[in-house]
Protein backbone atom coordinates (compact mmCIF):
# COMPACT_ATOMS: atom_id res chain seq x y z
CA UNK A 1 30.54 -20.52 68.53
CA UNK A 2 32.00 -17.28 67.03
CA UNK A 3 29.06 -15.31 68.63
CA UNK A 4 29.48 -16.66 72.12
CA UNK A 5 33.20 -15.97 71.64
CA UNK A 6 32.28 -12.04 70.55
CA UNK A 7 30.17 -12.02 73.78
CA UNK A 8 32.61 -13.59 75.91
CA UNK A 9 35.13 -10.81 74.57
CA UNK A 10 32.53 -8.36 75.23
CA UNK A 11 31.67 -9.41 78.85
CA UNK A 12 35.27 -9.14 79.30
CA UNK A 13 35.50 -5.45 78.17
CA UNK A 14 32.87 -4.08 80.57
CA UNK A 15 33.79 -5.73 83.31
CA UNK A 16 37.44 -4.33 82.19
CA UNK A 17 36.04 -0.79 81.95
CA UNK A 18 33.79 -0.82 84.93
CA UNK A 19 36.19 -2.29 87.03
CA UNK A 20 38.90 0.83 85.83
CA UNK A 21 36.00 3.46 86.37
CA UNK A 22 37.17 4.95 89.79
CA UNK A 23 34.27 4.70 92.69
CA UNK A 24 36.34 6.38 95.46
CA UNK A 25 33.98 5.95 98.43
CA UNK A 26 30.21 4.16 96.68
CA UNK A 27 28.78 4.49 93.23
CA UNK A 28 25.76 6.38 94.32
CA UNK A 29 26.96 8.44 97.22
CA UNK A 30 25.46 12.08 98.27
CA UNK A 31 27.64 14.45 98.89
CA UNK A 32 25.12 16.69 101.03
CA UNK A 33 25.36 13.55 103.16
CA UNK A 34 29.02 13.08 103.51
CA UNK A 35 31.20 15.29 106.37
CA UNK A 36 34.62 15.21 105.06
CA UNK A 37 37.41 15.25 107.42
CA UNK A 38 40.68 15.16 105.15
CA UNK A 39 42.13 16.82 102.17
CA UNK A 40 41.59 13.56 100.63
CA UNK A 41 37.88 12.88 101.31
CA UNK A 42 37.20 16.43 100.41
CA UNK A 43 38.92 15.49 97.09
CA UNK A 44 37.22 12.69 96.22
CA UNK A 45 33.63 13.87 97.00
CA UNK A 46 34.24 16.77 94.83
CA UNK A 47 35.25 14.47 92.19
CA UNK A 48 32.36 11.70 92.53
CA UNK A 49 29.99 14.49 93.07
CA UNK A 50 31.28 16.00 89.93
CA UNK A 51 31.34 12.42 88.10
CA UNK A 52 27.44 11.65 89.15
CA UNK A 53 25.77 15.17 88.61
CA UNK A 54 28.33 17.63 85.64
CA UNK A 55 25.82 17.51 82.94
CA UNK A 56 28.01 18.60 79.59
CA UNK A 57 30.10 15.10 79.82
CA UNK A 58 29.28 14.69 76.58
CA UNK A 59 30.36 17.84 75.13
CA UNK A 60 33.01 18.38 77.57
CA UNK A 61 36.97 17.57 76.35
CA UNK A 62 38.50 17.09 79.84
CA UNK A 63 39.79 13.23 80.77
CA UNK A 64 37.94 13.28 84.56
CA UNK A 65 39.48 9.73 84.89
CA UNK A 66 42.73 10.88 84.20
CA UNK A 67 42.68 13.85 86.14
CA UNK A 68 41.29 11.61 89.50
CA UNK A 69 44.71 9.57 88.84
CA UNK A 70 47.00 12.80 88.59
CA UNK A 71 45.37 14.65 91.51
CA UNK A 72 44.80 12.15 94.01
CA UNK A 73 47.97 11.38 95.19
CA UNK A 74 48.59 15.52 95.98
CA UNK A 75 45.73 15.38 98.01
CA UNK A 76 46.89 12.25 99.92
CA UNK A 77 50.03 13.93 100.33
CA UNK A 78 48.30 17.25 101.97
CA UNK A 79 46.97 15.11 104.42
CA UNK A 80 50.66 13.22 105.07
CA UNK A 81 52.28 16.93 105.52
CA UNK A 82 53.55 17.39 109.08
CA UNK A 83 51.68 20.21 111.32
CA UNK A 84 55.20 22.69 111.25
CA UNK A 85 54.69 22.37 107.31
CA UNK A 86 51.23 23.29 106.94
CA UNK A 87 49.43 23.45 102.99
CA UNK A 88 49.75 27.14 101.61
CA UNK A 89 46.60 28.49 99.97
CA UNK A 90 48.26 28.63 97.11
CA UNK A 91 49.54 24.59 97.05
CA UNK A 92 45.42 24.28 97.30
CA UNK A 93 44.27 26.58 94.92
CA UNK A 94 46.73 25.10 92.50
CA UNK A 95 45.37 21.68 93.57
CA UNK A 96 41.81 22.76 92.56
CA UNK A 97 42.46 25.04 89.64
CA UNK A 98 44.25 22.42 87.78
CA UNK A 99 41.32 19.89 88.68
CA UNK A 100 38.73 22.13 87.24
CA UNK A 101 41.00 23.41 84.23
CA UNK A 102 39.56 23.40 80.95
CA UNK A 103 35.65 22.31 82.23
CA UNK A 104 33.18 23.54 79.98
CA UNK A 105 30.54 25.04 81.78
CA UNK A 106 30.97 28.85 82.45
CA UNK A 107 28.64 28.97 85.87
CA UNK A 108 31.14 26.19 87.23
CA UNK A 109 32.60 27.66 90.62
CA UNK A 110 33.76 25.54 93.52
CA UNK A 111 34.31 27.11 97.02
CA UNK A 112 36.68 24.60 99.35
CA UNK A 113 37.79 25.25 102.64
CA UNK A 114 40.51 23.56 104.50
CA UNK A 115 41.00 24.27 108.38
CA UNK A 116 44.48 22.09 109.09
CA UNK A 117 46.88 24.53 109.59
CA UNK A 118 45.36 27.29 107.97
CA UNK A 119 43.70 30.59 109.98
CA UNK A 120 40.33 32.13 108.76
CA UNK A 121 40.42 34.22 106.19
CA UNK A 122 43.54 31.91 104.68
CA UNK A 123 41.90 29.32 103.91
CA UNK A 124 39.52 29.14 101.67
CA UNK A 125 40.01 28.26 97.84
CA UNK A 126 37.74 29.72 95.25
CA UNK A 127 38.39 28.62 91.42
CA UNK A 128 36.43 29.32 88.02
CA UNK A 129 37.25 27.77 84.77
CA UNK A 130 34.88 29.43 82.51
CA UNK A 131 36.75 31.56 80.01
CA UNK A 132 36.54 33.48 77.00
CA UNK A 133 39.08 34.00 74.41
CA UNK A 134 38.27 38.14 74.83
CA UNK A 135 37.24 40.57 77.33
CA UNK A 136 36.45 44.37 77.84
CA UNK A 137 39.39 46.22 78.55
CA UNK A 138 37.84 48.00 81.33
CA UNK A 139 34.84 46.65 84.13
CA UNK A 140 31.11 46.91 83.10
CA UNK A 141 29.98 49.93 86.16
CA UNK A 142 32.81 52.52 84.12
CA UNK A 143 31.57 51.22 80.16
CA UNK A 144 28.12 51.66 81.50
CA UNK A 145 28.34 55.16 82.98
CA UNK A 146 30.16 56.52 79.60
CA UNK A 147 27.50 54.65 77.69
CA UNK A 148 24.80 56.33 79.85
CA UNK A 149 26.09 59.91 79.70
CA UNK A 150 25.81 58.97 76.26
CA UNK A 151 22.56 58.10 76.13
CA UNK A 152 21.35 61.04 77.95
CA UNK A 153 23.19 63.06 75.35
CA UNK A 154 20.91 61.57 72.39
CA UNK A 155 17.65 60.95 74.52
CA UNK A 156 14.30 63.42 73.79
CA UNK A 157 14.43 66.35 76.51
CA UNK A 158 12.54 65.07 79.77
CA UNK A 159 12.01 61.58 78.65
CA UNK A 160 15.22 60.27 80.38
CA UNK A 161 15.00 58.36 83.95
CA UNK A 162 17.74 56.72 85.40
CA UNK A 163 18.83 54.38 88.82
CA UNK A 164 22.46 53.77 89.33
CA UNK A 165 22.32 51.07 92.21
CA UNK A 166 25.83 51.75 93.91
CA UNK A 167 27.12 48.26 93.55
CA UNK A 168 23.86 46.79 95.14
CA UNK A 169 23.23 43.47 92.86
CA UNK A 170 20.10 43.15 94.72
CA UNK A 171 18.57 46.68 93.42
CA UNK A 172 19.14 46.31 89.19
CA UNK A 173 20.05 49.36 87.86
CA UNK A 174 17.50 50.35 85.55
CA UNK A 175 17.02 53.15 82.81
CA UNK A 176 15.04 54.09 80.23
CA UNK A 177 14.60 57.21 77.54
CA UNK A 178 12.53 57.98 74.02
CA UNK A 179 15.32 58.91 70.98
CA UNK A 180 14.15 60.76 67.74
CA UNK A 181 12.92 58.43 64.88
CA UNK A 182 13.86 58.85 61.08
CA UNK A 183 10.84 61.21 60.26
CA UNK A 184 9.41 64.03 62.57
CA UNK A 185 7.14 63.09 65.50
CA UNK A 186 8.78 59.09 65.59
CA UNK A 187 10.57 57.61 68.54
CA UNK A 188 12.69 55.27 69.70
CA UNK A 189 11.84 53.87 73.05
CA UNK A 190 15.24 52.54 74.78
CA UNK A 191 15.03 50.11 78.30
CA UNK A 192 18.32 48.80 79.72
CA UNK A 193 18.64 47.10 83.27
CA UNK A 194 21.74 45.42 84.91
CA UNK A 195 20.28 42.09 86.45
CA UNK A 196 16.81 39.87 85.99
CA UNK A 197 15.99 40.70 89.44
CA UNK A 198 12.97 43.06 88.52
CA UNK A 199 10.26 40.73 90.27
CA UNK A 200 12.36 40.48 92.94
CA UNK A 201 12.67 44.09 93.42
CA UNK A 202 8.76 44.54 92.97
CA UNK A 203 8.19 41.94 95.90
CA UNK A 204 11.20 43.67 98.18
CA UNK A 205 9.53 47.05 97.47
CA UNK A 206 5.82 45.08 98.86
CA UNK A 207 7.69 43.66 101.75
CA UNK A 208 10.05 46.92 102.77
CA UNK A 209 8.13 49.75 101.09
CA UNK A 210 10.02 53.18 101.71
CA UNK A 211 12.90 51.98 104.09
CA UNK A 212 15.09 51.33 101.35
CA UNK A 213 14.87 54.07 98.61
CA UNK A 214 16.23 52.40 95.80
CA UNK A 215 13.22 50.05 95.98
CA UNK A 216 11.35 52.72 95.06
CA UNK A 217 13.13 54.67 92.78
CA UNK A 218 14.57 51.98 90.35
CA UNK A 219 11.13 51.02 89.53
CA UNK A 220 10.54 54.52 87.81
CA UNK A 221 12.44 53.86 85.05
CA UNK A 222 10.44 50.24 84.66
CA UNK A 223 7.23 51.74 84.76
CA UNK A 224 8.23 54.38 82.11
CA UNK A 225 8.93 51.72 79.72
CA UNK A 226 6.59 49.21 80.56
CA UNK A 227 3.51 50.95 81.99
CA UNK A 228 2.67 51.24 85.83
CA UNK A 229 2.30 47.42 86.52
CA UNK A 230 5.57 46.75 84.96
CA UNK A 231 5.57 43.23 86.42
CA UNK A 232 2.33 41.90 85.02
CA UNK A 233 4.06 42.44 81.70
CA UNK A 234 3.74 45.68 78.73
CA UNK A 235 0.72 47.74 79.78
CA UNK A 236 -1.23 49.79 76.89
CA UNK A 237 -1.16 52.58 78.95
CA UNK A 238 1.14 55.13 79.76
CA UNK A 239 4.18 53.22 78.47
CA UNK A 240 7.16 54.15 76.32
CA UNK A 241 7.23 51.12 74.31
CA UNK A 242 3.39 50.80 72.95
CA UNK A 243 3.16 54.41 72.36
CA UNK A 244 2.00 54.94 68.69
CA UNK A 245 4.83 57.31 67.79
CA UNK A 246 7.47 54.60 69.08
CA UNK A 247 8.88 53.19 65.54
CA UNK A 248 10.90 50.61 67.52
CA UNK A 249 12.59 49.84 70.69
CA UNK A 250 16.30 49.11 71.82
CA UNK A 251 16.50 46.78 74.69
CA UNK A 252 19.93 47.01 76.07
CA UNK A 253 21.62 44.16 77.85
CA UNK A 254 25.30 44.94 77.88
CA UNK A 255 26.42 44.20 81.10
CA UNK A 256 23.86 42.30 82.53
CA UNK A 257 24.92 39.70 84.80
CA UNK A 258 21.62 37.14 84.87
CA UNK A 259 19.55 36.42 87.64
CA UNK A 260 15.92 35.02 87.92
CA UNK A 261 14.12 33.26 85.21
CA UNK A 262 11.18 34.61 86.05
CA UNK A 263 11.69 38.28 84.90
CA UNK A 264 11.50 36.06 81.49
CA UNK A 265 7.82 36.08 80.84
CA UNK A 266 6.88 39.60 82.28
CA UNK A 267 9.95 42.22 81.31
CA UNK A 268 10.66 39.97 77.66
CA UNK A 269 7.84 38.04 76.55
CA UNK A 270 5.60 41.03 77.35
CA UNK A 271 7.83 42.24 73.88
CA UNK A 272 5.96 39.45 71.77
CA UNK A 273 2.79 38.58 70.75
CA UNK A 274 3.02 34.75 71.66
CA UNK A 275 4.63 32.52 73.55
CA UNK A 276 8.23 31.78 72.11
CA UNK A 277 10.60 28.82 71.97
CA UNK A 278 13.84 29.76 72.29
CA UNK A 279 15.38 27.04 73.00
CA UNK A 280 16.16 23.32 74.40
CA UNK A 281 17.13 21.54 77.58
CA UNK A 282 17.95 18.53 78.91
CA UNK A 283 19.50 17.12 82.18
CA UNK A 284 20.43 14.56 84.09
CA UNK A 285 18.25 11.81 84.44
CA UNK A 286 20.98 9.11 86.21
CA UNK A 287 24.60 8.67 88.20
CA UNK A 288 25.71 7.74 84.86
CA UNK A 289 27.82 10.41 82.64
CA UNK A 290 25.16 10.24 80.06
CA UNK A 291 22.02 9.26 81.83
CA UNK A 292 20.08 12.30 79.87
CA UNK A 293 16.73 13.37 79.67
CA UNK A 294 14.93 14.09 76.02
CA UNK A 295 15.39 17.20 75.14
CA UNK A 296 12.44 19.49 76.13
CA UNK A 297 11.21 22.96 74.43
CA UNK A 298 12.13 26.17 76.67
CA UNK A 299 9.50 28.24 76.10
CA UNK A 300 9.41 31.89 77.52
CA UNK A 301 5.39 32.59 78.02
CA UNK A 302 3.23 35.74 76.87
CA UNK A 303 1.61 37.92 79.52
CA UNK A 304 -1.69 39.25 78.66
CA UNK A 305 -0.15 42.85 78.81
CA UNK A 306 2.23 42.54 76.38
CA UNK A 307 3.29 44.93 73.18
CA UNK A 308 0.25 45.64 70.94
CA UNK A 309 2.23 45.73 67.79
CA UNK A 310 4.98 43.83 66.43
CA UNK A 311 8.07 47.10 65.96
CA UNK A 312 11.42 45.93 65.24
CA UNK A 313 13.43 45.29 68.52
CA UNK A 314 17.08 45.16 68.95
CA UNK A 315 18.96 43.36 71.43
CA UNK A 316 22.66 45.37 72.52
CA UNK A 317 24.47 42.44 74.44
CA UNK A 318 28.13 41.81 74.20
CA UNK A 319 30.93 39.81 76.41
CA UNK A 320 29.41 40.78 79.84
CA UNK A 321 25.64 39.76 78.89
CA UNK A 322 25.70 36.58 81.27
CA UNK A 323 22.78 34.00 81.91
CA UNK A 324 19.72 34.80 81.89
CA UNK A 325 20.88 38.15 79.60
CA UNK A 326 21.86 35.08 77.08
CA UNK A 327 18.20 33.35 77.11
CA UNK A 328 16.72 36.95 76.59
CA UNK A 329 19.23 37.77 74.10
CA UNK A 330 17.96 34.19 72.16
CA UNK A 331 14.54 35.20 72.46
CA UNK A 332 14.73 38.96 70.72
CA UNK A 333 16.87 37.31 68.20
CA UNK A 334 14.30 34.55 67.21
CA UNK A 335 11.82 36.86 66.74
CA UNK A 336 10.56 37.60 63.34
CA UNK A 337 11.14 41.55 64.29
CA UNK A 338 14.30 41.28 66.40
CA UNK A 339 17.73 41.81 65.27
CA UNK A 340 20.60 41.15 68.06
CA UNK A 341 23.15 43.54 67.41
CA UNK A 342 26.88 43.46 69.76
CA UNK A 343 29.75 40.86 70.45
CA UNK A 344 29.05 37.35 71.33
CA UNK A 345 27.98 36.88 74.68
CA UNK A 346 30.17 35.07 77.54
CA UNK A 347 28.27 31.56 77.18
CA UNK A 348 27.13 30.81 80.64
CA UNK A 349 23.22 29.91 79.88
CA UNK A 350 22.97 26.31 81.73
CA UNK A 351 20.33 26.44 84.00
CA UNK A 352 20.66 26.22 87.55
CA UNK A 353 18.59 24.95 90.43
CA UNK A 354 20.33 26.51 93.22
CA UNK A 355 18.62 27.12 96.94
CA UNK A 356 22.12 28.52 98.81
CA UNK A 357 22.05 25.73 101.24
CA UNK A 358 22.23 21.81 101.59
CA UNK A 359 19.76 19.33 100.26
CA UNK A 360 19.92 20.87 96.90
CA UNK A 361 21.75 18.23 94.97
CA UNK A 362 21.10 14.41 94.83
CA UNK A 363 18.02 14.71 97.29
CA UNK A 364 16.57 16.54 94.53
CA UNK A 365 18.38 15.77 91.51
CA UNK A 366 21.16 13.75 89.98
CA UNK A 367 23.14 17.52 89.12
CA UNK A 368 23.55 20.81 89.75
CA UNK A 369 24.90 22.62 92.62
CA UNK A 370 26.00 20.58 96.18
CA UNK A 371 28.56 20.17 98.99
CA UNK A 372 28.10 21.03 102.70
CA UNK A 373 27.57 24.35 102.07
CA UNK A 374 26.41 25.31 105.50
CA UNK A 375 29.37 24.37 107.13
CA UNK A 376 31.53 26.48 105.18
CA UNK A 377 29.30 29.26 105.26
CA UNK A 378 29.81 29.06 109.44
CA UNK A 379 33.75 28.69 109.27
CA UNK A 380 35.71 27.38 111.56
CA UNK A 381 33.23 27.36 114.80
CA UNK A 382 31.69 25.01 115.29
CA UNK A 383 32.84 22.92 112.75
CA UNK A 384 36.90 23.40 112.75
CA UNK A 385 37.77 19.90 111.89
CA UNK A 386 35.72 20.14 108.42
CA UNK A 387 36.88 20.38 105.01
CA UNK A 388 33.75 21.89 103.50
CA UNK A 389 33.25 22.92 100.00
CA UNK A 390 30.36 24.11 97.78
CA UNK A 391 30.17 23.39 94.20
CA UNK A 392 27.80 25.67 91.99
CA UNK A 393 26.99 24.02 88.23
CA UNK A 394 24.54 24.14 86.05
CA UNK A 395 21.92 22.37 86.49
CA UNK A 396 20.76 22.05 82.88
CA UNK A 397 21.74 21.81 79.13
CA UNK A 398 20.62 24.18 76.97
CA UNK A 399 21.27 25.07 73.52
CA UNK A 400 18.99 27.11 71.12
CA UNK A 401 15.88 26.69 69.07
CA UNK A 402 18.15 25.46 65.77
CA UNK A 403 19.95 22.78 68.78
CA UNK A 404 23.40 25.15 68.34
CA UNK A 405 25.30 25.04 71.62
CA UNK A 406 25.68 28.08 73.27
CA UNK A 407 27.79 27.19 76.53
CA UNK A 408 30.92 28.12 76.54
CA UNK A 409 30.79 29.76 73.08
CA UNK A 410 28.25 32.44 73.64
CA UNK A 411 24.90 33.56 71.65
CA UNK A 412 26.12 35.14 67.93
CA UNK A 413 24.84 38.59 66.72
CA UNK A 414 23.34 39.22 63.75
CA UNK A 415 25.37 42.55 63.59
CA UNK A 416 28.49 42.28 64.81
CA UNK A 417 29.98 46.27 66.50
CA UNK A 418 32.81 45.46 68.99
CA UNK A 419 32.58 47.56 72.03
CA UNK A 420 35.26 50.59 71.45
CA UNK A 421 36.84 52.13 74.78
CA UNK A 422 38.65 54.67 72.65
CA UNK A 423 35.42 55.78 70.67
CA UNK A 424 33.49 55.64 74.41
CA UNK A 425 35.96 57.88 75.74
CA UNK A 426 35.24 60.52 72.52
CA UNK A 427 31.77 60.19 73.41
CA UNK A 428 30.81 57.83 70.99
CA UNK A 429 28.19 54.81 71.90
CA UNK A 430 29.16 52.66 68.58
CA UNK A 431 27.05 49.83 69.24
CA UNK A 432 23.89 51.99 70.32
CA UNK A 433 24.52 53.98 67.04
CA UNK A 434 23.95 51.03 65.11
CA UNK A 435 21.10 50.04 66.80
CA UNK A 436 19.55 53.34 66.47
CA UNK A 437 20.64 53.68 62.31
CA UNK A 438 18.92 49.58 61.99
CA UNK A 439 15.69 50.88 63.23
CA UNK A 440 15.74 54.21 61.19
CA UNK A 441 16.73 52.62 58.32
CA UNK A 442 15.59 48.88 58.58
CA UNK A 443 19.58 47.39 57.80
């Protein structure tokens, strides 16, 4: 009798809890196929779409529940607000910015557009929660000039080759250079890009050829370091990094923003010898906050043309390393020879499925990015009586080969050198020093 009483109690609780759990429109809509047409449904698809597909519930701190109850009503009232007293940008962004506050992962941005009242060009509301608890005290494009004036400084006469891409994220910048060794004769071979978009580049450069230069020309520096068929992976010949003389190699990611997992196997397992784990994932599996996956090894492949010998390898990454940057920046630092020397990274490294469009979220999968992207992309023609949005999350979990979470706290170094404007502006590269005095010296 006591049992059927604890069951009773316990049939009583779900139906308590799922009755509380707030389904705003159905429990397994699609946002990709919903047009919303107030403030309010707008609201409430972000928020289901948010509820169904986020994928760090577990880790994340934020009451979604509660925040539904505190930002639903200010949504109902935008849509109650008489035409001669229109919603301000800012009343939205506020709106959004404190319903996103505090979420955990650091790719999370949500783009929301609201035509009542509001002109082109003043209406559109664009909020980010990821942050970090320090930052550089000036951008990435001016540390990364002083750095490379630097560099050039220190780098063995004619071995220096260098792209600046003029702000184009589609061309990486890329350079490379040999620096003396410890004993006469030994070298140093250095690589630094600013996005995984190498492959990318390669198959822009097949398509376009020599009507855009900088296809051309930032490939130089790649095929330096790598050998001529940079893409395939590390070529024996004619490359900095497998020459004999080359006692080690600093691959600098400071300031690298992320891009394409596929630059993974080719331009950083072609450092190894084997295929490497470097981490974990998971993802979502159901509508549910915790329908997960098992977790599943993330293994980063080994071309055929990869380095012949084992050298020690260091990894520069600090703050502005993002993505992508982060996995690579695991990988060197697993490695039996590789030593990850810097700040802590930002700590965006969920992976993403994105395609840019619709039919890239519950069609697909139960997370990652969604929202009627297409119709905000066209504005207010024809579509002027939609409140489109685009949400862009990660699409999986990942933490590192020893299961440490990394989003929203950022891969650790080994060797910790903060970056330094003041000892940049003397002309001093602290963090590359180190790098340079570890491989000389071994510590």
């Amino acid at each position: 009798m006591k049992r059927l009483n604890f069951f009773g109690i316990l049939l009583i609780m779900v139906l308590c809890f799922v009755s509380c759990r707030k389904e705003p429109l159905d429990s397994f809509v699609n946002p990709n196929k919903f047009t919303c047409k107030t403030y309010l449904q707008q609201f409430e698809m972000v928020w289901q779409g948010m509820d169904q597909g986020y994928v760090f519930w577990d880790r994340d701190t934020v009451d979604w529940d509660a925040r539904y109850d505190e930002y639903r009503p200010i949504f109902a009232a935008f849509d109650a607000r008489p035409a001669n007293n229109p919603v301000t940008i800012n009343e939205y962004w506020n709106a959004y910015n404190g319903l996103f506050e505090g979420l955990l992962d650091h790719h999370l941005t949500g783009r929301f557009y609201a035509p009542k009242g509001l002109p082109r060009g003043q209406c559109e509301a664009w909020v980010s929660p990821g942050t970090n608890n320090y930052q550089h005290e000036t951008n990435s494009t001016w540390e990364r000039s002083k750095q490379l004036a630097i560099l050039q400084k220190k780098a063995i006469p004619g071995t220096y080759f260098g792209y600046n891409p003029d702000d184009d994220y589609n061309i990486p910048g890329t350079y490379t250079c040999l620096i003396p060794g410890q004993n006469e004769g030994e070298m140093i071979a250095y690589f630094r890009f600013t996005n995984f978009y190498m492959l990318q580049m390669y198959t822009n450069y097949m398509i376009y050829g020599n009507q855009i230069p900088g296809y051309v020309t930032a490939q130089e520096p790649a095929k330096k370091f790598f050998g001529p068929r940079y893409f395939e992976g590390m070529t024996s010949e004619a490359s900095y990094a497998n020459n004999d003389s080359v006692i080690g190699i600093i691959f600098d990611l400071r300031g690298n923003g992320g891009g394409s997992v596929a630059d993974l196997e080719p331009i950083i397992g072609s450092l190894t010898q084997s295929p490497t784990v470097v981490g974990y994932t998971r993802v979502k599996e159901g509508f549910g906050r915790l329908d997960y996956s098992a977790w599943s090894e993330s293994v980063v492949g080994c071309p055929n043309q990869h380095l012949k010998t084992a050298k020690p390898i260091v990894v520069l990454a600090d703050i502005t390393s993002v993505s992508c940057a982060e996995i690579a920046t695991m990988l060197i630092k697993s490695l039996p020879n590789g030593v990850f020397i810097g700040e802590r990274t930002y700590g965006a490294i969920g992976g993403l499925y994105s395609g840019g469009s619709t039919n890239i979220y519950h069609d697909l999968f139960y997370n990652g990015c969604f929202g009627d992207y297409d119709y905000f992309k066209d504005g207010p023609d024809p579509y002027a009586g939609i409140f489109s949005y685009y949400i862009y999350t990660s699409t999986f979990h990942m933490v590192d080969k020893d299961f440490n979470d990394v989003e929203g706290i950022g891969v650790q170094p080994d060797i910790e050198v903060r970056y330094n404007s003041r000892r940049l502006d003397e002309g001093i590269d602290n963090q590359l020093d180190r790098a340079i005095r570890y491989i000389k010296t071994g510590r």
